[in-house]
C-alpha atoms as a PDB file:
ATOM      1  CA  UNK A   1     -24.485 -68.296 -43.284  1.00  0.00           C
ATOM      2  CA  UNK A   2     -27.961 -67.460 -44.644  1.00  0.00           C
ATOM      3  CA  UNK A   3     -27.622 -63.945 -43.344  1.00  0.00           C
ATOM      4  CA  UNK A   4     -24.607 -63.349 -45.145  1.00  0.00           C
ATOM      5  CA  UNK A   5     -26.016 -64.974 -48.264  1.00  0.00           C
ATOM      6  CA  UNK A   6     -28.882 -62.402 -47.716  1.00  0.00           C
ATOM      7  CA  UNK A   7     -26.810 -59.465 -47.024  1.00  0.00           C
ATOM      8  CA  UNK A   8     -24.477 -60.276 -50.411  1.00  0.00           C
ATOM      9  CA  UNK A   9     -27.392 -60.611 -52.595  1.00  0.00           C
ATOM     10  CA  UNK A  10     -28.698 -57.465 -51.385  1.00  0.00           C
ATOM     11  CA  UNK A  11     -25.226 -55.200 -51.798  1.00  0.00           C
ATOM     12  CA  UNK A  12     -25.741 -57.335 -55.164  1.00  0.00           C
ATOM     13  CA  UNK A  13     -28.983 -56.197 -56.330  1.00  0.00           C
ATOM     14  CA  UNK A  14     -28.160 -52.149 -55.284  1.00  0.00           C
ATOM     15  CA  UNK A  15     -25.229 -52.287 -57.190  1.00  0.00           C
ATOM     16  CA  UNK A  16     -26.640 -53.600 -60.366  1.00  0.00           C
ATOM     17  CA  UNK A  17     -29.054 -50.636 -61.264  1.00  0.00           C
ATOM     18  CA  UNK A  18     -30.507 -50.590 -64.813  1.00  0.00           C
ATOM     19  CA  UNK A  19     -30.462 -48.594 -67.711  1.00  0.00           C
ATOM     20  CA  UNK A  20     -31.065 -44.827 -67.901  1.00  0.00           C
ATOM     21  CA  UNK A  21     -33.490 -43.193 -70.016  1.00  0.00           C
ATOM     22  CA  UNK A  22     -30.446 -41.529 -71.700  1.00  0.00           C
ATOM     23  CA  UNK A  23     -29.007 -44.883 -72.646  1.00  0.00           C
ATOM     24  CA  UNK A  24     -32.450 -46.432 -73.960  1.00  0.00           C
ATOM     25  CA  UNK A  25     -33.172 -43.549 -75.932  1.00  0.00           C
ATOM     26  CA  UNK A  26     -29.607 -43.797 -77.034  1.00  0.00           C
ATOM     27  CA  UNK A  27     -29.803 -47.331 -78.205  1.00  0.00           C
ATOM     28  CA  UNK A  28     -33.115 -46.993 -79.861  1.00  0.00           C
ATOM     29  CA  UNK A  29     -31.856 -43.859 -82.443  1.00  0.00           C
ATOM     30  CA  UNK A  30     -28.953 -46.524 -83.130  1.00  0.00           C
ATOM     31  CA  UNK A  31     -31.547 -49.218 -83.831  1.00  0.00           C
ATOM     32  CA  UNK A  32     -33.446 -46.512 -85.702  1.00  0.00           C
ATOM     33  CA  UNK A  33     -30.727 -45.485 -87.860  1.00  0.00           C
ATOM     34  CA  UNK A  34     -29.754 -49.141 -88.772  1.00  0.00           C
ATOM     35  CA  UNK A  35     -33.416 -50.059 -89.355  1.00  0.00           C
ATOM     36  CA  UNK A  36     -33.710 -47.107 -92.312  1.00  0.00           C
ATOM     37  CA  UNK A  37     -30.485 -48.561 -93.861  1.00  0.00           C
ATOM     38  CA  UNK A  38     -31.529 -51.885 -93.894  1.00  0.00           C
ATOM     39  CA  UNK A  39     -34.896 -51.344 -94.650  1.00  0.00           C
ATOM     40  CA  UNK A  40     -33.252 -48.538 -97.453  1.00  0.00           C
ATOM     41  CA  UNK A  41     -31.657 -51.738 -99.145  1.00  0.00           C
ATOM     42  CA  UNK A  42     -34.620 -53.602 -99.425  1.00  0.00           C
ATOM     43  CA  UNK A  43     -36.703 -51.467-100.896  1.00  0.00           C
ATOM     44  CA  UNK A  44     -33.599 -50.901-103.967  1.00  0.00           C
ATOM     45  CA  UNK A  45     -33.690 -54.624-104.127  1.00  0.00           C
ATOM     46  CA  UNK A  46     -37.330 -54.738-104.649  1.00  0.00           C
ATOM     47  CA  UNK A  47     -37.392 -52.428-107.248  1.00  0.00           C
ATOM     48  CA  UNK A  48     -34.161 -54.220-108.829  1.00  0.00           C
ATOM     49  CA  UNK A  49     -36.618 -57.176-108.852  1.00  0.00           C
ATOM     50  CA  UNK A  50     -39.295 -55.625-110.619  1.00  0.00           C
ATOM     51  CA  UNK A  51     -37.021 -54.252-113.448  1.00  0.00           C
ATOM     52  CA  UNK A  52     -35.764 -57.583-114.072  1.00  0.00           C
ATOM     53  CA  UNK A  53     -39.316 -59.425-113.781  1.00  0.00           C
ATOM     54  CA  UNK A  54     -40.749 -56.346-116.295  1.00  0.00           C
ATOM     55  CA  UNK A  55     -37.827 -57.019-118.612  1.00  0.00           C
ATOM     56  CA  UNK A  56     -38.049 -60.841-118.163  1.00  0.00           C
ATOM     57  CA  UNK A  57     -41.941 -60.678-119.386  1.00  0.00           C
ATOM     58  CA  UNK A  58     -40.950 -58.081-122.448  1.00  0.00           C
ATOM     59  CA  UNK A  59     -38.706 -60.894-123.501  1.00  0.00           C
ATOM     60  CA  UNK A  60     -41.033 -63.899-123.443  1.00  0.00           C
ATOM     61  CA  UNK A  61     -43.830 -61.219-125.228  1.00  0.00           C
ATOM     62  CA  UNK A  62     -41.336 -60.778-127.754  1.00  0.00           C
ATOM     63  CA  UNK A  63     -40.358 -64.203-128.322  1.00  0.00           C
ATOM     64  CA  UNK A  64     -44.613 -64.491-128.832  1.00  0.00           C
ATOM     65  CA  UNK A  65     -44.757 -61.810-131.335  1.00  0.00           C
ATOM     66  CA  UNK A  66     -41.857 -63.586-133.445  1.00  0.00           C
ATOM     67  CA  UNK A  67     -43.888 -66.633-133.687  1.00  0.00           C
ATOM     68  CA  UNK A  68     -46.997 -64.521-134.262  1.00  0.00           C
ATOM     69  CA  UNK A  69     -45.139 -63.147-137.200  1.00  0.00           C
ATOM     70  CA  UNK A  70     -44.087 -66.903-138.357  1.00  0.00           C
ATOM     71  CA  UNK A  71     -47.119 -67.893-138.697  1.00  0.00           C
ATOM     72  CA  UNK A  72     -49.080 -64.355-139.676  1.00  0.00           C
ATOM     73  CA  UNK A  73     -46.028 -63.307-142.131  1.00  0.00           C
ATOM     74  CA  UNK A  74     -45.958 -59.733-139.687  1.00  0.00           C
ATOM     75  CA  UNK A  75     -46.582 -58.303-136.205  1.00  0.00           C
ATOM     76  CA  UNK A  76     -49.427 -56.788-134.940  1.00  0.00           C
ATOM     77  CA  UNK A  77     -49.993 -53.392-135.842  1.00  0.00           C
ATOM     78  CA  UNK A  78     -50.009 -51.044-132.760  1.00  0.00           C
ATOM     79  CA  UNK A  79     -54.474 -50.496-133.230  1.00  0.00           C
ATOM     80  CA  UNK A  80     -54.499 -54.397-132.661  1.00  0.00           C
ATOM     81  CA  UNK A  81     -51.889 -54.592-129.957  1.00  0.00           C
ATOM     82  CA  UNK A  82     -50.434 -57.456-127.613  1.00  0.00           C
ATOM     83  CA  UNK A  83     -54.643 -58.554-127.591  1.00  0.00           C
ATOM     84  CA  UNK A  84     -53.716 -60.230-131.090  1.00  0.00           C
ATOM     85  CA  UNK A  85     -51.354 -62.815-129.298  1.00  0.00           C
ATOM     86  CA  UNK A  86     -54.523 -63.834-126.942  1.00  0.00           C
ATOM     87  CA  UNK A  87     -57.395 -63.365-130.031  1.00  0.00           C
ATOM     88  CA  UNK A  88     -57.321 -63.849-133.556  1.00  0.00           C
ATOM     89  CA  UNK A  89     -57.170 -59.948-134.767  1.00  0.00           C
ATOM     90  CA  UNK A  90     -59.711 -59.636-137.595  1.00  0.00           C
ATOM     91  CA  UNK A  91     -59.929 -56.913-140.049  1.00  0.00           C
ATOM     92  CA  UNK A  92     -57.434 -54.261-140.754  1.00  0.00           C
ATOM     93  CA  UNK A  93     -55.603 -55.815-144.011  1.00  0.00           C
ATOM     94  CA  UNK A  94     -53.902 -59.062-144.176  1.00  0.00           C
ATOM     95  CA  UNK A  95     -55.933 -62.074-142.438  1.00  0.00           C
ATOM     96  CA  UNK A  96     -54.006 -64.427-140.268  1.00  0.00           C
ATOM     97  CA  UNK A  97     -54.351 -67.974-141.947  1.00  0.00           C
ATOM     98  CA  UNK A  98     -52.231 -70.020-139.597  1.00  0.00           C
ATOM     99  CA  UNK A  99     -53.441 -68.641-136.313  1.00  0.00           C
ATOM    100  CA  UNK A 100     -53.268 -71.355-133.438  1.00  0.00           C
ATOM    101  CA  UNK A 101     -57.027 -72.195-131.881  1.00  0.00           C
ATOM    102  CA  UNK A 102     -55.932 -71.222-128.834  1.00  0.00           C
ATOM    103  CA  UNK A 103     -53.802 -68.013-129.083  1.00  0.00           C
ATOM    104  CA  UNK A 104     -50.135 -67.552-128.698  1.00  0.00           C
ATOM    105  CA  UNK A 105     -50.916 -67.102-124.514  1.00  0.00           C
ATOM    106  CA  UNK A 106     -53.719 -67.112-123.039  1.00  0.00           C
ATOM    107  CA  UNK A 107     -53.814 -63.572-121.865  1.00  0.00           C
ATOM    108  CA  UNK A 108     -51.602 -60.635-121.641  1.00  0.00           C
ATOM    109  CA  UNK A 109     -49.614 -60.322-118.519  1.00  0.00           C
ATOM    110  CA  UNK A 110     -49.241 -56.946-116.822  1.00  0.00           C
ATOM    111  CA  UNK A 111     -46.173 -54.843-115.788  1.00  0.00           C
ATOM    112  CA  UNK A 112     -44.776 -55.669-112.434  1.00  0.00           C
ATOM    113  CA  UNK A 113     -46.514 -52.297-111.156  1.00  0.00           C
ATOM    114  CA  UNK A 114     -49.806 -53.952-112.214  1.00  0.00           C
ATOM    115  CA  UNK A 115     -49.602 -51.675-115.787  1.00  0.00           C
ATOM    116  CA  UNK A 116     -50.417 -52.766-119.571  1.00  0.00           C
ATOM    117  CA  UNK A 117     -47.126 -52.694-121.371  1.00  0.00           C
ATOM    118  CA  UNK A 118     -47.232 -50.344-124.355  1.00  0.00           C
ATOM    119  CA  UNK A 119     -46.939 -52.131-127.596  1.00  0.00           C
ATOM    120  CA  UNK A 120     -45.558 -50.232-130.733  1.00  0.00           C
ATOM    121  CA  UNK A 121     -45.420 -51.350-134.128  1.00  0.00           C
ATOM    122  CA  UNK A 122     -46.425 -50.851-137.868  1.00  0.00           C
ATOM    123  CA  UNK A 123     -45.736 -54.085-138.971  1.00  0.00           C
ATOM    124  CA  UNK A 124     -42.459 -54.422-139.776  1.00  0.00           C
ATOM    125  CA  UNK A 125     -41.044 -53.937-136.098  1.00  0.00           C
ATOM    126  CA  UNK A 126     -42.325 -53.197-133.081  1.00  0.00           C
ATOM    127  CA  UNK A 127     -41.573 -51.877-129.291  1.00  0.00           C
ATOM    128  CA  UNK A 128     -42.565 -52.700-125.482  1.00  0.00           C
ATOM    129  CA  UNK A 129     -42.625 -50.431-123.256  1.00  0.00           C
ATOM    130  CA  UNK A 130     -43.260 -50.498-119.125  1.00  0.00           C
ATOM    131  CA  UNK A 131     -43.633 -47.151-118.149  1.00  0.00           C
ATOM    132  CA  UNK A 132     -42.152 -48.328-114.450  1.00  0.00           C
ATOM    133  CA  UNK A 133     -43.568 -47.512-111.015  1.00  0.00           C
ATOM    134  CA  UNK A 134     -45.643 -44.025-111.825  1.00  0.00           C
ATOM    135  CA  UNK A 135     -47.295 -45.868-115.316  1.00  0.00           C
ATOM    136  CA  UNK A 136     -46.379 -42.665-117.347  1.00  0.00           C
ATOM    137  CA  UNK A 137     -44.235 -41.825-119.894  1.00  0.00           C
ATOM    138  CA  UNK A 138     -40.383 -40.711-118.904  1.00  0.00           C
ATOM    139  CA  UNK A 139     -39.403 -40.009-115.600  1.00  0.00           C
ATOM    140  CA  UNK A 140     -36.358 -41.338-113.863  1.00  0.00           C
ATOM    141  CA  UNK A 141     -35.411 -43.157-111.093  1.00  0.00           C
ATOM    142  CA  UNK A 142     -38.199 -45.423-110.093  1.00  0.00           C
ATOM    143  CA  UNK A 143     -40.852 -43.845-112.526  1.00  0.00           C
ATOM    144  CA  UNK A 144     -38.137 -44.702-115.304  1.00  0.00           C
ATOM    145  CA  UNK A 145     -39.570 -46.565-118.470  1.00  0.00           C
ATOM    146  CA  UNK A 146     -37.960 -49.590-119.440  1.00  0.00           C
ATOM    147  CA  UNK A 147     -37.951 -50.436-123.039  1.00  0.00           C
ATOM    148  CA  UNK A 148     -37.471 -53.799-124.864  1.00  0.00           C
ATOM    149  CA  UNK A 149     -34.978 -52.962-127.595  1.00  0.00           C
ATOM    150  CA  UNK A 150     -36.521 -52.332-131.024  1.00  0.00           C
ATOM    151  CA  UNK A 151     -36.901 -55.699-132.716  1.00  0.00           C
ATOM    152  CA  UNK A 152     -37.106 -56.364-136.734  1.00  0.00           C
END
């Protein structure tokens, strides 16, 4: 009986003969090929994700520069830029009576892409702008600028 066992696991093991190097180098193009589309997605996703965190931020800076202008009667000029929510801007015209101690935040956050937003505004209204993943003006796709709508 042992013999036979021997003899059946042995016609067993010849006739179970593994892969070619056709069929692995098959398989891993496949894997290939699925691992740029997946990976594809995720990078879109990440970028979807910045936009949204870049336009998030804009938001919350605006809703600063409203209560800046609440208590300081207008925005901050573009010369003393989003730095006048985190200091007290001094000169250039009309002084700021009711500024908190502390600021409106305690610093100014950077883009997602590790930018300074760009704040325009004469007064009266004012702009943010990200400039998106190349930090320059225009561009599209990924280097696209994202604006926050002009506010009065």
């Amino acid at each position: 009986m042992k013999k036979e066992k021997f003899q059946f696991m042995k016609v067993m093991a010849q006739s179970q003969a593994g892969f070619s190097l056709l069929e692995i180098l098959i398989a891993l193009t496949l894997m290939g090929i699925a691992g740029t589309f997946v990976a594809g997605k995720i990078f879109d996703q990440l970028h979807e994700g910045r936009v949204k965190a870049a336009k998030i931020q804009m938001d919350a800076l605006k809703n600063q520069l409203m209560q800046f202008k609440r208590k300081c009667f207008a925005y901050p000029t573009s010369s003393q830029g989003l730095d006048a929510l985190v200091n007290k801007p001094s000169g250039g015209g009309r002084e700021c009576k009711d500024y908190p101690p502390n600021g409106f935040i305690e610093e100014v956050p950077m883009d997602p892409w590790e930018y300074d937003y760009v704040y325009i505004s004469d007064g009266k209204t004012f702009n943010i702008i990200s400039y998106g993943a190349d930090g320059q003006e225009g561009g599209e796709g990924e280097d696209a600028d994202i604006p926050l709508k002009e506010n009065k």
